[in-house]
N, C-alpha and C. Protein backbone atom coordinates (compact mmCIF):
# COMPACT_ATOMS: atom_id res chain seq x y z
N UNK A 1 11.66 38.26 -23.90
CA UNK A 1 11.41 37.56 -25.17
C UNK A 1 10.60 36.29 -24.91
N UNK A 2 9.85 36.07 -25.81
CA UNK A 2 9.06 35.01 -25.67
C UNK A 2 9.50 33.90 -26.02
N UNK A 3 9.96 32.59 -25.52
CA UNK A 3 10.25 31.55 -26.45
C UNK A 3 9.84 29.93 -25.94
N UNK A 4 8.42 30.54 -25.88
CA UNK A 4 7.18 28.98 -25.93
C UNK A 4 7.31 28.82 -27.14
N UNK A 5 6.81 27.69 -27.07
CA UNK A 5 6.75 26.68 -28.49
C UNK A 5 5.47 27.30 -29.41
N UNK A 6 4.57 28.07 -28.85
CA UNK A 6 3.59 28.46 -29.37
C UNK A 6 3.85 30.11 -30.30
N UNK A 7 5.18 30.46 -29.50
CA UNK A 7 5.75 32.01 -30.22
C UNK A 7 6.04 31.61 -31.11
N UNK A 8 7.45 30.12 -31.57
CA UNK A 8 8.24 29.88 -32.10
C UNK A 8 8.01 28.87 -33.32
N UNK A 9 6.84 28.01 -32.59
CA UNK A 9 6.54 27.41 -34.00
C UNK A 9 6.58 27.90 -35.78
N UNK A 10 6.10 28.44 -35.91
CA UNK A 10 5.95 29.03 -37.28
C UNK A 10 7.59 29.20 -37.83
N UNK A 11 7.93 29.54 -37.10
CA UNK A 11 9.35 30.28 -37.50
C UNK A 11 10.20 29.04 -37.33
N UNK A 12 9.87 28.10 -36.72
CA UNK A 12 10.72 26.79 -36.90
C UNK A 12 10.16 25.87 -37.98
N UNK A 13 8.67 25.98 -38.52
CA UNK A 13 8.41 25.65 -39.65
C UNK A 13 8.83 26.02 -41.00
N UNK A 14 8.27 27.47 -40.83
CA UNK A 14 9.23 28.32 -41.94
C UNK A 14 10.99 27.84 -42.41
N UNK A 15 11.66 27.67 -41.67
CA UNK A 15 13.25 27.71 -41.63
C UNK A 15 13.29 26.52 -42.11
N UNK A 16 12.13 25.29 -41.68
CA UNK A 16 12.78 23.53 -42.37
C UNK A 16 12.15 23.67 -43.80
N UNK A 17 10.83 24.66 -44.15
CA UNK A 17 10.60 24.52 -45.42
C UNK A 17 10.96 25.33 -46.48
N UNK A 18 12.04 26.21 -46.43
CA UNK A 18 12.74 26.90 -47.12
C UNK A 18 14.30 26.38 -46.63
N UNK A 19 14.33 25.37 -45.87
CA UNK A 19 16.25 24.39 -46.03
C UNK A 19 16.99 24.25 -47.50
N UNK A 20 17.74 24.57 -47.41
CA UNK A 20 18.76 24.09 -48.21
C UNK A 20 19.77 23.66 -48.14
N UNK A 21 20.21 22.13 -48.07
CA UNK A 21 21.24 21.84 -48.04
C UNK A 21 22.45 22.20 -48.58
N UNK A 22 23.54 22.11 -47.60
CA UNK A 22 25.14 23.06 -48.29
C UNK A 22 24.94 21.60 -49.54
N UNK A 23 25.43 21.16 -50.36
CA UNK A 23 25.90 20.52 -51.31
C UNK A 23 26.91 19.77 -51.14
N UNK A 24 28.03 20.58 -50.79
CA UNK A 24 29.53 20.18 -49.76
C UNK A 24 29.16 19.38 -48.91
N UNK A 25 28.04 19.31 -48.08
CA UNK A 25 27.72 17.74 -47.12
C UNK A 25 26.81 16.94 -47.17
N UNK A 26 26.21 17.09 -48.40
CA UNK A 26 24.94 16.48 -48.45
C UNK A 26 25.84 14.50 -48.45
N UNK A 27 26.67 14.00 -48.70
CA UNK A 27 27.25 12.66 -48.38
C UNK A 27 27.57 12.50 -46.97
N UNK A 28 28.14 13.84 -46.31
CA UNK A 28 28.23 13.05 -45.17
C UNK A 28 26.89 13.77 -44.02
N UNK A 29 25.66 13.86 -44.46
CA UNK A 29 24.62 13.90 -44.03
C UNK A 29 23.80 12.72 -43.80
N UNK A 30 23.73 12.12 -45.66
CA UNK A 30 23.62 10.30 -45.85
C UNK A 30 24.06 9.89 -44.74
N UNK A 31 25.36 9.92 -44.84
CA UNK A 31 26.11 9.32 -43.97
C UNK A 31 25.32 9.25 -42.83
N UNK A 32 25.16 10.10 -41.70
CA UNK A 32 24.42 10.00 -40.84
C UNK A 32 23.31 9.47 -40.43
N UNK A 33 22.64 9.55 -41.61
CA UNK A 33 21.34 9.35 -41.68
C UNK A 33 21.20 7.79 -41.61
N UNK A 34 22.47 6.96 -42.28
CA UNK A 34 22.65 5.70 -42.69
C UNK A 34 22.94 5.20 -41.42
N UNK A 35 23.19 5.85 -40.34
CA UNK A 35 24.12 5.77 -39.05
C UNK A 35 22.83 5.34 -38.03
N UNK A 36 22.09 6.60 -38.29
CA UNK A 36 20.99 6.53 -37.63
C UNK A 36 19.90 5.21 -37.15
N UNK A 37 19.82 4.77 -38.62
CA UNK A 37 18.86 4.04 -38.89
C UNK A 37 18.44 2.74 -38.32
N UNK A 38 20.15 1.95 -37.82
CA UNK A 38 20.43 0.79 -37.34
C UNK A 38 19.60 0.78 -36.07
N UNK A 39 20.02 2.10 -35.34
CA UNK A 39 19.82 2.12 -34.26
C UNK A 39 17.59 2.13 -33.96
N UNK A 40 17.18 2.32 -34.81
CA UNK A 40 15.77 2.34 -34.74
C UNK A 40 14.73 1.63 -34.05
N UNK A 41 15.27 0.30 -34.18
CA UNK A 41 14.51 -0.13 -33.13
C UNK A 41 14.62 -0.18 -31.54
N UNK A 42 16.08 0.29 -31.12
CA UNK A 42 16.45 0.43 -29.75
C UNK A 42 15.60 1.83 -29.68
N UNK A 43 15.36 3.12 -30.32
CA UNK A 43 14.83 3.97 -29.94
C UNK A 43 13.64 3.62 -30.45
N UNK A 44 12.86 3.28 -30.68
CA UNK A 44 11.05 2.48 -31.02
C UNK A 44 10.97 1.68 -29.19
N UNK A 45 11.94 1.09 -28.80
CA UNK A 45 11.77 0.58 -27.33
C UNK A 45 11.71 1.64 -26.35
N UNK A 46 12.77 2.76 -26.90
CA UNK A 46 12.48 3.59 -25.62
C UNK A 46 10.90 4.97 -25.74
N UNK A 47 11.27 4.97 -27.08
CA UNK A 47 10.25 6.26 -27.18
C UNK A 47 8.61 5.72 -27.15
N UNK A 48 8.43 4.65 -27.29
CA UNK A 48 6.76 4.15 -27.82
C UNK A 48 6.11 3.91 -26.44
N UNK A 49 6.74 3.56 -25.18
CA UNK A 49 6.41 3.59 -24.32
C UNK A 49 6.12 5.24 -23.44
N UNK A 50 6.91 6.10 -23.73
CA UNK A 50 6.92 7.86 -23.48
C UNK A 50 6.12 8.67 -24.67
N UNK A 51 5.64 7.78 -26.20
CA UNK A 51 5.15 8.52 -27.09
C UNK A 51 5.91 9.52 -27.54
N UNK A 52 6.89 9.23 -27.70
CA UNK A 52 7.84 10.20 -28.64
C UNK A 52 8.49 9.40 -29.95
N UNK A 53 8.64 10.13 -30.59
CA UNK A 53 8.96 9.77 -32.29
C UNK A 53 11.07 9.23 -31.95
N UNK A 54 10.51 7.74 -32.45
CA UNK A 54 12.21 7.43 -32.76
C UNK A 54 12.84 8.26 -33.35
N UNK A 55 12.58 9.05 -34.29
CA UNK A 55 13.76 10.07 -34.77
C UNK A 55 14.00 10.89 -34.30
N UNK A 56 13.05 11.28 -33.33
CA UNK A 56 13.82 12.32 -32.59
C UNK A 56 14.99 11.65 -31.52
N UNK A 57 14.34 10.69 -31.05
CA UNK A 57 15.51 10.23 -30.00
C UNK A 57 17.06 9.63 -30.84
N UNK A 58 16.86 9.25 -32.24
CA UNK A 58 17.81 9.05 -33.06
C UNK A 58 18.73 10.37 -32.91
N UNK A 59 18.04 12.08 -33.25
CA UNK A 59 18.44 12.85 -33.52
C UNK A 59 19.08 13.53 -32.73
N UNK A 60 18.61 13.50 -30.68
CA UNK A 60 19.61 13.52 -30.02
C UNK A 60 20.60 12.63 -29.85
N UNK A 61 20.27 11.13 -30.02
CA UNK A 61 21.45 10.04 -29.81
C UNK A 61 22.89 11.09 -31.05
N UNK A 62 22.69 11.41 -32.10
CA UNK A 62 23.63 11.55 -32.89
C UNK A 62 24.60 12.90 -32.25
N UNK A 63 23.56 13.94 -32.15
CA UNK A 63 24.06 15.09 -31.19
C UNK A 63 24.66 14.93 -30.43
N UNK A 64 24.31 14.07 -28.94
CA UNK A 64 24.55 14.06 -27.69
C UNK A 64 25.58 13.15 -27.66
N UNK A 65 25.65 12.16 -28.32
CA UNK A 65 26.73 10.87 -27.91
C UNK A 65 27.31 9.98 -29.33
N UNK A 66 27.19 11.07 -30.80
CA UNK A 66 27.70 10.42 -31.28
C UNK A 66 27.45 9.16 -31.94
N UNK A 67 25.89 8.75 -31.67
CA UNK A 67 25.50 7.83 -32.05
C UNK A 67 25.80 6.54 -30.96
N UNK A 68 26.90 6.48 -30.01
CA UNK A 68 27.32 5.62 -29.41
C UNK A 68 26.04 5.01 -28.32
N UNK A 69 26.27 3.96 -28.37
CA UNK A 69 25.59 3.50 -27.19
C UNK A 69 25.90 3.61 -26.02
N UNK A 70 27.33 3.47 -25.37
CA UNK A 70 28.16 3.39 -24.48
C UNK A 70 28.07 4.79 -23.95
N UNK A 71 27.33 5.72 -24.33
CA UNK A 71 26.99 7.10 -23.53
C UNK A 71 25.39 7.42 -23.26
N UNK A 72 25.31 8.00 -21.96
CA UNK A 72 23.86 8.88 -21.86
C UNK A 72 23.69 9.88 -22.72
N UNK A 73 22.06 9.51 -22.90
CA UNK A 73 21.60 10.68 -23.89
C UNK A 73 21.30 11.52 -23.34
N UNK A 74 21.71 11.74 -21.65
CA UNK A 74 21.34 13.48 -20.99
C UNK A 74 22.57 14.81 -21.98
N UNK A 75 23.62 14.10 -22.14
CA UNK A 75 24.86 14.73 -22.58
C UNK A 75 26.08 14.31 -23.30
N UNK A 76 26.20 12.82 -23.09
CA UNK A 76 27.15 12.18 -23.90
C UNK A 76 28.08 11.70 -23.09
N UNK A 77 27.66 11.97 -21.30
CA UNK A 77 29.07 10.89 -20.57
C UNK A 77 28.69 9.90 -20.47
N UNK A 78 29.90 8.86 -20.21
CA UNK A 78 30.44 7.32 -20.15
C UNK A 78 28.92 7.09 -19.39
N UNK A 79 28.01 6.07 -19.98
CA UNK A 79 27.44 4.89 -18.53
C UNK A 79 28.01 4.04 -18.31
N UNK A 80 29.36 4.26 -17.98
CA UNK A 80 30.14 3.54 -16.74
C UNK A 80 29.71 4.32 -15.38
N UNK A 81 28.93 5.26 -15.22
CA UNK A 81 29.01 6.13 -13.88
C UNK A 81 27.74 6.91 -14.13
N UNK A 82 27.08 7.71 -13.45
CA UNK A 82 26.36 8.47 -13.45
C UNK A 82 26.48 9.72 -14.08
N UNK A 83 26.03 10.31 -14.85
CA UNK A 83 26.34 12.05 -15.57
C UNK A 83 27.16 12.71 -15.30
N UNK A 84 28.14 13.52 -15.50
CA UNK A 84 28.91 14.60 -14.12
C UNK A 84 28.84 16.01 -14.83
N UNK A 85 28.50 16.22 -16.44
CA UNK A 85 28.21 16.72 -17.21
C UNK A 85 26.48 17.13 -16.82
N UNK A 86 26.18 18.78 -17.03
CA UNK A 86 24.86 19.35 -16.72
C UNK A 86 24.10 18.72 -18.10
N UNK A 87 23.00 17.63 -17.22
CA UNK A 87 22.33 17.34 -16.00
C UNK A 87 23.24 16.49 -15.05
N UNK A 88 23.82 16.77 -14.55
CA UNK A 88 24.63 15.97 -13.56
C UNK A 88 23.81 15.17 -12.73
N UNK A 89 24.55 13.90 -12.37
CA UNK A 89 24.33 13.13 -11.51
C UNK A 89 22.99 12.14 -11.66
N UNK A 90 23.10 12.20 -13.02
CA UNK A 90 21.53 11.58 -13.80
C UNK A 90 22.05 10.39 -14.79
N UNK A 91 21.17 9.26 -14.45
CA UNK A 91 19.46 8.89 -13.16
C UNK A 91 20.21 8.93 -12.50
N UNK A 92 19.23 9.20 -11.16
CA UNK A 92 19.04 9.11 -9.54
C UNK A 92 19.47 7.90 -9.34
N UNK A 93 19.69 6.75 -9.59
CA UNK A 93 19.32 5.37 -9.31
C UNK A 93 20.05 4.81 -10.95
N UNK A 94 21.67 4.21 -10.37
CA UNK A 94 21.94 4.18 -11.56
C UNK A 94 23.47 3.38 -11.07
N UNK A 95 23.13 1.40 -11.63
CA UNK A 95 24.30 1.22 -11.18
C UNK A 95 24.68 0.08 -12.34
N UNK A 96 26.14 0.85 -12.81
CA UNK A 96 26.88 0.61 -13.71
C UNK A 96 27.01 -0.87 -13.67
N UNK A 97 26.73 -2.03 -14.68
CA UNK A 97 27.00 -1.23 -16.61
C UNK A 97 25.27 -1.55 -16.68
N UNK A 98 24.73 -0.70 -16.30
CA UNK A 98 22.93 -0.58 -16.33
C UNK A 98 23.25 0.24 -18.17
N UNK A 99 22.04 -0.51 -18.82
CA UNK A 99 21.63 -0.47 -20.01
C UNK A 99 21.79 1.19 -20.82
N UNK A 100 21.56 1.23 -21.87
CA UNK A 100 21.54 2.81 -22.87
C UNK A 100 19.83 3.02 -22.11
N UNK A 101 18.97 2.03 -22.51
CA UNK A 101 17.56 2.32 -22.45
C UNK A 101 17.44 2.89 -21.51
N UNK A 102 17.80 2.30 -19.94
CA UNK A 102 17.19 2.76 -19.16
C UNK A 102 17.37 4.58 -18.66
N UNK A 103 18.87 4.75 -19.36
CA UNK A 103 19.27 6.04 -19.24
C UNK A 103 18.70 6.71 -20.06
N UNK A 104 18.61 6.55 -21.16
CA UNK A 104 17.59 7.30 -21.94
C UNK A 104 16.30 7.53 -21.83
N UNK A 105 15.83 7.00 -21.06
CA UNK A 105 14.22 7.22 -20.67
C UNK A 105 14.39 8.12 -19.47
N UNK A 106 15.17 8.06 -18.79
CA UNK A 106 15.33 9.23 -17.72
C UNK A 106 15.72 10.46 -18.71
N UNK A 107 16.66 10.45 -19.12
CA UNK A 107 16.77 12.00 -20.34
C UNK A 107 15.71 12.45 -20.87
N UNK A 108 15.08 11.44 -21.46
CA UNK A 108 13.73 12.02 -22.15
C UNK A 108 12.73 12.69 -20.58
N UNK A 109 12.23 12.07 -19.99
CA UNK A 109 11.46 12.01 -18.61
C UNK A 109 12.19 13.46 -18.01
N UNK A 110 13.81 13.21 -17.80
CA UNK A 110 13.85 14.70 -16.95
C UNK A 110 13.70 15.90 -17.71
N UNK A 111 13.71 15.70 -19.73
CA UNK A 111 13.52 16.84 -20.18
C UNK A 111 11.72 17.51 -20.19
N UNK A 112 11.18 16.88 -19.65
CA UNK A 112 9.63 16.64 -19.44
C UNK A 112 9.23 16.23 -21.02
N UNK A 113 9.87 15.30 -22.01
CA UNK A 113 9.11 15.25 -23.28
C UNK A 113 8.40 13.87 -23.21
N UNK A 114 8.28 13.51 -22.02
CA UNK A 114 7.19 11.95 -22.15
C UNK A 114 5.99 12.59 -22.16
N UNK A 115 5.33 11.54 -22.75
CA UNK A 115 3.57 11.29 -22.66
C UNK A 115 3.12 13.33 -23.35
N UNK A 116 3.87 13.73 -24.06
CA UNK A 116 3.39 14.94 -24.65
C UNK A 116 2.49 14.71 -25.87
N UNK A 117 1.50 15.53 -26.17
CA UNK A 117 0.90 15.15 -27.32
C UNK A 117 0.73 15.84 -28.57
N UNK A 118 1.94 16.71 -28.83
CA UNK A 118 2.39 17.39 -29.89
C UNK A 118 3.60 17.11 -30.48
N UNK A 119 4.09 15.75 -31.24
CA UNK A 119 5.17 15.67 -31.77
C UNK A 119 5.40 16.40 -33.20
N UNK A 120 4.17 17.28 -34.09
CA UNK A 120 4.34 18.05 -35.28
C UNK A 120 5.82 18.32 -35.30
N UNK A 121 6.00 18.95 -36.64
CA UNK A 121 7.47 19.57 -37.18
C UNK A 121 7.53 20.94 -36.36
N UNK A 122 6.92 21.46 -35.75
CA UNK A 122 7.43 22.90 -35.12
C UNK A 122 7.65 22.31 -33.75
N UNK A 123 6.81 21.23 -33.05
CA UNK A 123 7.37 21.12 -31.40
C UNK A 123 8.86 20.30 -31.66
N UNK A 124 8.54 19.28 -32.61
CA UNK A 124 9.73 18.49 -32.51
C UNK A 124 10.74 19.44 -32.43
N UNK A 125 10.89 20.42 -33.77
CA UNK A 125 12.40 21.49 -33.23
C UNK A 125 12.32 22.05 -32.58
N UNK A 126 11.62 22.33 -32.38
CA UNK A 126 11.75 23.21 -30.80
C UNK A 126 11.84 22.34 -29.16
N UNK A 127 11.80 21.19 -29.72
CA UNK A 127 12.43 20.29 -28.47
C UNK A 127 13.67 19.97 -28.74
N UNK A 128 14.16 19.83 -29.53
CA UNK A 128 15.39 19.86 -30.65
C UNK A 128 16.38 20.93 -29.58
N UNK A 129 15.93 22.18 -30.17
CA UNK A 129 16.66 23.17 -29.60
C UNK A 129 16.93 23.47 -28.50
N UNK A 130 15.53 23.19 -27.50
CA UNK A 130 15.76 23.28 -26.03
C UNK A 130 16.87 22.11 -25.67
N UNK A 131 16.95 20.77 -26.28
CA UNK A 131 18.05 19.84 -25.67
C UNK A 131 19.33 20.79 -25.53
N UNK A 132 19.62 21.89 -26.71
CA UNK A 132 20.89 22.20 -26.40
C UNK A 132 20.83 23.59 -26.02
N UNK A 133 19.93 24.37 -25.59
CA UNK A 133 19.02 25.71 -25.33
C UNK A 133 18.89 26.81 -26.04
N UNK A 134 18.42 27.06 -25.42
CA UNK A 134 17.78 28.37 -26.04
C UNK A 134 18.70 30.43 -26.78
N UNK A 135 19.88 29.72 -26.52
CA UNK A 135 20.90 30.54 -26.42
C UNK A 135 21.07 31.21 -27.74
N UNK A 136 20.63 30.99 -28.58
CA UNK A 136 20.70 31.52 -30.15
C UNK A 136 19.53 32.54 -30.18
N UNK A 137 18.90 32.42 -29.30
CA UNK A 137 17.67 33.13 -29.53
C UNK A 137 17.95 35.14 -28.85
N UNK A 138 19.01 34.36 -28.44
CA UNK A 138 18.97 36.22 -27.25
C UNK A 138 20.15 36.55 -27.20
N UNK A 139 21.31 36.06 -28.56
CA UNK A 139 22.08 36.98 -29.02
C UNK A 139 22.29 37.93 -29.78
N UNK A 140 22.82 38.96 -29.49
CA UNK A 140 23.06 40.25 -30.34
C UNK A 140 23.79 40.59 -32.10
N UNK A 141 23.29 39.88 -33.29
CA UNK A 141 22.11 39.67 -33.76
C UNK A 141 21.40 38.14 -33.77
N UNK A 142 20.09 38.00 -33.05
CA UNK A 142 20.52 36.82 -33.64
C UNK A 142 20.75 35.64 -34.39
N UNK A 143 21.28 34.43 -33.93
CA UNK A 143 21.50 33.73 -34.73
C UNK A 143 21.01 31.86 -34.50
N UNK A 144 20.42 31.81 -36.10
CA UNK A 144 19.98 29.98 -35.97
C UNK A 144 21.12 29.68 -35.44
N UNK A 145 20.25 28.54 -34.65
CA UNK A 145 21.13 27.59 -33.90
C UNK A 145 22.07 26.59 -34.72
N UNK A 146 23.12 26.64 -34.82
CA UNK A 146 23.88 25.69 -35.50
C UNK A 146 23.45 23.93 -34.72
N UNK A 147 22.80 23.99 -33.50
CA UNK A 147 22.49 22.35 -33.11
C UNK A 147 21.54 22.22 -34.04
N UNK A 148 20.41 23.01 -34.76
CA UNK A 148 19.51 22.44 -35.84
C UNK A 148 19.70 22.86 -37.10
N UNK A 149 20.63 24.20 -37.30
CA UNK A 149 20.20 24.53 -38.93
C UNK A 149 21.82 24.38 -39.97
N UNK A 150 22.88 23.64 -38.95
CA UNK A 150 24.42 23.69 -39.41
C UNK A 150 24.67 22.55 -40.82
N UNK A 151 25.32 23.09 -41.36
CA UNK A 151 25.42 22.52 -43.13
C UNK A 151 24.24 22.73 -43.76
N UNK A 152 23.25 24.02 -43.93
CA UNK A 152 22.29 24.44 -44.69
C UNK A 152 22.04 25.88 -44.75
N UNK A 153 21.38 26.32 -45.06
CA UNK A 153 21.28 27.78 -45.76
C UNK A 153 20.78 28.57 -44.75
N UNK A 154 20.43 28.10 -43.95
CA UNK A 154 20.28 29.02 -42.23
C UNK A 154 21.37 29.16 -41.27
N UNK A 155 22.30 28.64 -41.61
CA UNK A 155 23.68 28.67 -40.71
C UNK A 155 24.77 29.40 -41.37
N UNK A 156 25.31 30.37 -40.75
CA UNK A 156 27.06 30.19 -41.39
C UNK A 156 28.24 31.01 -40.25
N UNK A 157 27.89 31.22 -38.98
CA UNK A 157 28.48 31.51 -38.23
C UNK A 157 27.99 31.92 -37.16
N UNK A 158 29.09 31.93 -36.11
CA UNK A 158 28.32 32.02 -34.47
C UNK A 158 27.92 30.56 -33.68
N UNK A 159 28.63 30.36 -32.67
CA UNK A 159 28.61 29.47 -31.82
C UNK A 159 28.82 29.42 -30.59
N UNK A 160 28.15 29.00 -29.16
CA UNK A 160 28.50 28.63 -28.14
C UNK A 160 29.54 27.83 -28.18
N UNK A 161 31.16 28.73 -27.54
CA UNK A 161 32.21 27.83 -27.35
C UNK A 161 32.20 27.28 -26.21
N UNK A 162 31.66 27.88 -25.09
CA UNK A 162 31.19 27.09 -23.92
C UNK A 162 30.30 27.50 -22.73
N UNK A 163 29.99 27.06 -21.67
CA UNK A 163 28.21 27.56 -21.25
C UNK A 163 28.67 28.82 -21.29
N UNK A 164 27.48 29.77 -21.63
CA UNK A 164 26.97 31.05 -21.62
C UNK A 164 28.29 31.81 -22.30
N UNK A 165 29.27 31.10 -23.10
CA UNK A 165 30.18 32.01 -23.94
C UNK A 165 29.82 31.96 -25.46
N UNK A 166 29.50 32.84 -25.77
CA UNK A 166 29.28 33.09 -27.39
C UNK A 166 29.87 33.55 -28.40
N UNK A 167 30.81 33.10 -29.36
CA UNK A 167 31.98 33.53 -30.05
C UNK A 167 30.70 33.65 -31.55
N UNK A 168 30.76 35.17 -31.59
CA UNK A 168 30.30 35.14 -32.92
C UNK A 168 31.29 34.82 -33.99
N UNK A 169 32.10 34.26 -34.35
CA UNK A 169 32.84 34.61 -35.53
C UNK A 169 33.37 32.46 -35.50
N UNK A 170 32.94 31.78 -34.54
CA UNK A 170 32.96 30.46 -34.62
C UNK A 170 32.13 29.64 -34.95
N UNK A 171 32.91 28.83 -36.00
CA UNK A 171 31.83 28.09 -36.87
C UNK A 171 31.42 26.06 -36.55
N UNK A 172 30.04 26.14 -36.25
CA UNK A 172 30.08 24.95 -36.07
C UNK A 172 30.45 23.56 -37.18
N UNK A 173 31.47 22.88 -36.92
CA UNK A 173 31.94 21.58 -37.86
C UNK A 173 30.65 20.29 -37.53
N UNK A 174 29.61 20.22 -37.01
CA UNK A 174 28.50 19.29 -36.40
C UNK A 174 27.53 19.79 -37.44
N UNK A 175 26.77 18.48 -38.22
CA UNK A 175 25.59 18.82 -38.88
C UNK A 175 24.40 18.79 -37.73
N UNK A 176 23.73 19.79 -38.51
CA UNK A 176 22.59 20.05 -37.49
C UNK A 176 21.57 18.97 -37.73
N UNK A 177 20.72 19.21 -36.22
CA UNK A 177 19.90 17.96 -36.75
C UNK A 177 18.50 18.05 -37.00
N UNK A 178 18.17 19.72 -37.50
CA UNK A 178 17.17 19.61 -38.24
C UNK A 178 17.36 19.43 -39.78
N UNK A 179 18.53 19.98 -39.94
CA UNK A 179 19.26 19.38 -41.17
C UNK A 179 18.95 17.72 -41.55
N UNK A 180 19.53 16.74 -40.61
CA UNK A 180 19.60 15.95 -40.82
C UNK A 180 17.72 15.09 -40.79
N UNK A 181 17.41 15.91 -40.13
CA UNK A 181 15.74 15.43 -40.12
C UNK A 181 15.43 15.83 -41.55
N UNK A 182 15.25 16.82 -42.02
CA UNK A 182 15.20 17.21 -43.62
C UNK A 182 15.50 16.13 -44.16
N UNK A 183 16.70 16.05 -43.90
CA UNK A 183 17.19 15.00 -45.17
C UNK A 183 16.64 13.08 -45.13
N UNK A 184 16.15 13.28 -43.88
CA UNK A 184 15.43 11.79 -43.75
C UNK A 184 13.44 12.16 -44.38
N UNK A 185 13.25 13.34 -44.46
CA UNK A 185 12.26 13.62 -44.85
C UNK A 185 12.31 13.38 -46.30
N UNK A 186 13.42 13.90 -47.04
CA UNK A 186 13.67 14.07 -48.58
C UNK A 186 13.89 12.41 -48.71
N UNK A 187 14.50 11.17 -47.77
CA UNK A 187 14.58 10.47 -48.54
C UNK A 187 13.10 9.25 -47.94
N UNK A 188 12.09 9.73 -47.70
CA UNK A 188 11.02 9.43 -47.29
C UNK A 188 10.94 7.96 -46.27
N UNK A 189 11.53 8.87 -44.86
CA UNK A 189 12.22 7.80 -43.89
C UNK A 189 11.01 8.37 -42.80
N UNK A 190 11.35 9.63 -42.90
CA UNK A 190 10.11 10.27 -42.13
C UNK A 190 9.26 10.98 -42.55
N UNK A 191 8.11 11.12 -42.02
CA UNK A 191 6.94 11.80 -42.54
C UNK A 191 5.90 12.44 -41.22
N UNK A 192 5.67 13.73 -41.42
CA UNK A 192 4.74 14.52 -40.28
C UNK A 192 3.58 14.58 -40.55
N UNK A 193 2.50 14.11 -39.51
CA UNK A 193 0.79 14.56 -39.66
C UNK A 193 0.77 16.15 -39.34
N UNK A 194 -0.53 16.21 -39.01
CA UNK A 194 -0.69 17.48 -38.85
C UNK A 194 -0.82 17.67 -37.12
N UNK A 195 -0.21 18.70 -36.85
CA UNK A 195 0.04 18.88 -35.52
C UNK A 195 -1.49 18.57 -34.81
N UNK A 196 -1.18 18.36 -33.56
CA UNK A 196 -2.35 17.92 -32.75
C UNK A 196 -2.96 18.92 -31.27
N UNK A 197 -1.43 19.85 -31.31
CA UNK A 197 -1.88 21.25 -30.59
C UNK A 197 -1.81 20.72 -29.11
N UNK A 198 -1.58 21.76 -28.36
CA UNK A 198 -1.28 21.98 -27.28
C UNK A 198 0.58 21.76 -27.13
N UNK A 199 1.23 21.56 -25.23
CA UNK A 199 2.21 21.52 -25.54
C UNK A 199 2.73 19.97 -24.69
């Protein structure tokens, strides 16, 4: 199966412009979104120097750690210590209570998304998705990823309960965060040019 950004685009365009929000969470989506926002200029410090869009790094901060500062954005463990959680043992060079920034620029850096020059709406999700992989794509039938399409009209069951275990019949309680990108689109927080191509 193919799953470059160049197979997948369309079909990750398609899915954000036919979204529909469940109704049932559209407050505690706000919510998030309201969550997000504070944090903007700490991710404008880390991403403008790597050329990546603060909302996206907003959109893993919320995924990965909760919004918290007090965790790496490789996965969501303590920076009191180095990762122990896959990517383990990340940064290389890392001595506690060293900053959110500096760990986050290694996350971004080891996922290779610095200095890229396609942030459009189809790479962004699809960098989206690779943070939490590719695993929705090559199940038997399959199924949107609940890390981007959960509380909207592309989701309603099937989840990784843990690496490489797939419980179809488990439902993710986490709004997704192409969901939640939608909804910063609808309330005109963010806005996409036109892709600039390549990867």
């Amino acid at each position: 199966m193919d799953l470059s950004l160049n197979a997948l685009r369309a079909q990750y365009e398609q899915l954000f412009n036919t979204c529909v929000v469940d109704p049932a969470h559209l407050a505690d989506i706000n919510h998030v979104v309201d969550r997000i926002m504070p944090g903007q200029p700490r991710y404008q410090a880390v991403g403008g120097p790597l050329g990546i869009p603060w909302y996206f790094i907003g959109l893993v901060h919320n995924m990965e750690c909760s919004l918290s500062f007090n965790r790496h954005l490789h996965n969501g463990d303590p920076l009191s210590q180095r990762t122990i959680h896959v990517p383990a043992n990340r940064p290389p060079v890392w001595n506690p209570p060293s900053d959110w920034e500096s760990s986050a620029t290694d996350a971004l850096q080891h996922q290779g998304f610095a200095h890229l020059a396609d942030w459009g709406l189809g790479a962004l999700l699809y960098r989206l998705e690779g943070y939490n992989g590719y695993g929705y794509h090559v199940v038997n039938p399959p199924v949107n990823s609940p890390y981007l399409w959960s509380f909207s009209n592309h989701y309603t069951k099937g989840k990784y309960v843990a690496d490489h275990v797939f419980d179809p019949n488990a439902v993710s309680s986490q709004c997704g965060s192409a969901v939640i990108l939608f909804q910063m689109v609808q309330r005109g927080i963010v806005q996409f040019a036109p892709a600039a191509g390549g990867q």
